[in-house]
Protein backbone atom coordinates (compact mmCIF):
# COMPACT_ATOMS: atom_id res chain seq x y z
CA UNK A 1 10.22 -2.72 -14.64
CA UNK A 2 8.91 0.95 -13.56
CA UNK A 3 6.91 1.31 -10.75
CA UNK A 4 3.44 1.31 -11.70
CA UNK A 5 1.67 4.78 -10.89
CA UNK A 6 -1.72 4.13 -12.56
CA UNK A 7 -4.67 2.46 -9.96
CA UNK A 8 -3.65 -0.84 -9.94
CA UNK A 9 -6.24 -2.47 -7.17
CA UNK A 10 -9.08 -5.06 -7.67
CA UNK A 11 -10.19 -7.95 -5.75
CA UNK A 12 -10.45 -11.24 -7.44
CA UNK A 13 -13.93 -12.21 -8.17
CA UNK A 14 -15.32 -8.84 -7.36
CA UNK A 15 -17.61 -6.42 -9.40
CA UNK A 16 -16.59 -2.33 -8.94
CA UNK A 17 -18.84 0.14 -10.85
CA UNK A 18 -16.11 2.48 -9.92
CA UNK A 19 -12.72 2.53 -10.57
CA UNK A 20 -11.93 4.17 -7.13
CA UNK A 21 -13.57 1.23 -5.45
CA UNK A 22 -11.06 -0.88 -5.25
CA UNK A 23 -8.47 1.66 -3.54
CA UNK A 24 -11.56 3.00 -1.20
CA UNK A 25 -11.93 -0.55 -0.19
CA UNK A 26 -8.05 -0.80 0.32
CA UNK A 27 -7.88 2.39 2.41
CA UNK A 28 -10.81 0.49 4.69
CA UNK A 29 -8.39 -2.58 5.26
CA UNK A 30 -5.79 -0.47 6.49
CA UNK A 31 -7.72 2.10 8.48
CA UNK A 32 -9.22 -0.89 10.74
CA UNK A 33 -5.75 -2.47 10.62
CA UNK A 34 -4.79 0.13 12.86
CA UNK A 35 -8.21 0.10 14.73
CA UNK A 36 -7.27 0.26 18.27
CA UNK A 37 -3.27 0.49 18.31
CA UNK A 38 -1.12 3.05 20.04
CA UNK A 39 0.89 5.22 17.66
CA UNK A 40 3.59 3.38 18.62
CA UNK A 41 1.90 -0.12 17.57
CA UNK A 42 0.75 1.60 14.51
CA UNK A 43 3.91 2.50 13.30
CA UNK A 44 5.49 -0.96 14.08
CA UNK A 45 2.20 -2.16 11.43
CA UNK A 46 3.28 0.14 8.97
CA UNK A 47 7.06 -0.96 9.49
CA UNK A 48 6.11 -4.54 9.18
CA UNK A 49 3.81 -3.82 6.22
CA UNK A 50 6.34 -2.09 4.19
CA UNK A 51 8.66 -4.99 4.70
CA UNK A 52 6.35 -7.61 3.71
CA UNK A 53 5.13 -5.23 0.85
CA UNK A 54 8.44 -5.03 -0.49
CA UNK A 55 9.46 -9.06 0.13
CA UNK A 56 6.35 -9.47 -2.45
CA UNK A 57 7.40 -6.40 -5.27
CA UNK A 58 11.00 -7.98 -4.99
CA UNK A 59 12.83 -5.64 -7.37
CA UNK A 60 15.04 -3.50 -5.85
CA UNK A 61 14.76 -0.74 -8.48
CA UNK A 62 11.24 -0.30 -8.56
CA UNK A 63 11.63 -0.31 -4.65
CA UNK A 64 13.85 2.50 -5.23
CA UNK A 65 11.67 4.48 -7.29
CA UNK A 66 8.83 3.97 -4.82
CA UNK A 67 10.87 5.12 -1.83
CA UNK A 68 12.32 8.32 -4.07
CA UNK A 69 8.99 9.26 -4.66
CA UNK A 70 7.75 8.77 -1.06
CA UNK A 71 10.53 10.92 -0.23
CA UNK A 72 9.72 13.89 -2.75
CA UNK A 73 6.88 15.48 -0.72
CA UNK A 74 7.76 14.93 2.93
């Protein structure tokens, strides 16, 4: 399976009259996620979040692809 590069976010049972809804509303979660944490903290979040992230996508080559293309731009 390739990773999935297309907006891929919605929220069961929820209306968006936008299609970037979904992501702004995404990008809100994870903003006050880190409401109130030290960098360090906030990196350990993110650590832990990638980790749980990837337990869920559990195939290794589209984990791959995801962490090639992270890498592309830094």
């Amino acid at each position: 399976m390739p990773l999935n590069l297309n907006p891929n976010f919605s929220e069961p049972g929820k209306r968006y009259f936008h299609t970037f809804s979904p992501g702004d509303d995404f990008y809100e979660a994870l903003i006050e996620t880190h409401h109130g944490l030290s960098d360090e903290q906030s990196a350990m979040v993110n650590a832990k979040l990638v980790l749980l992230l990837a337990n869920h996508i559990g195939d290794i080559s589209v984990l791959r692809q995801a962490m090639e293309l992270a890498r592309v731009s830094v």
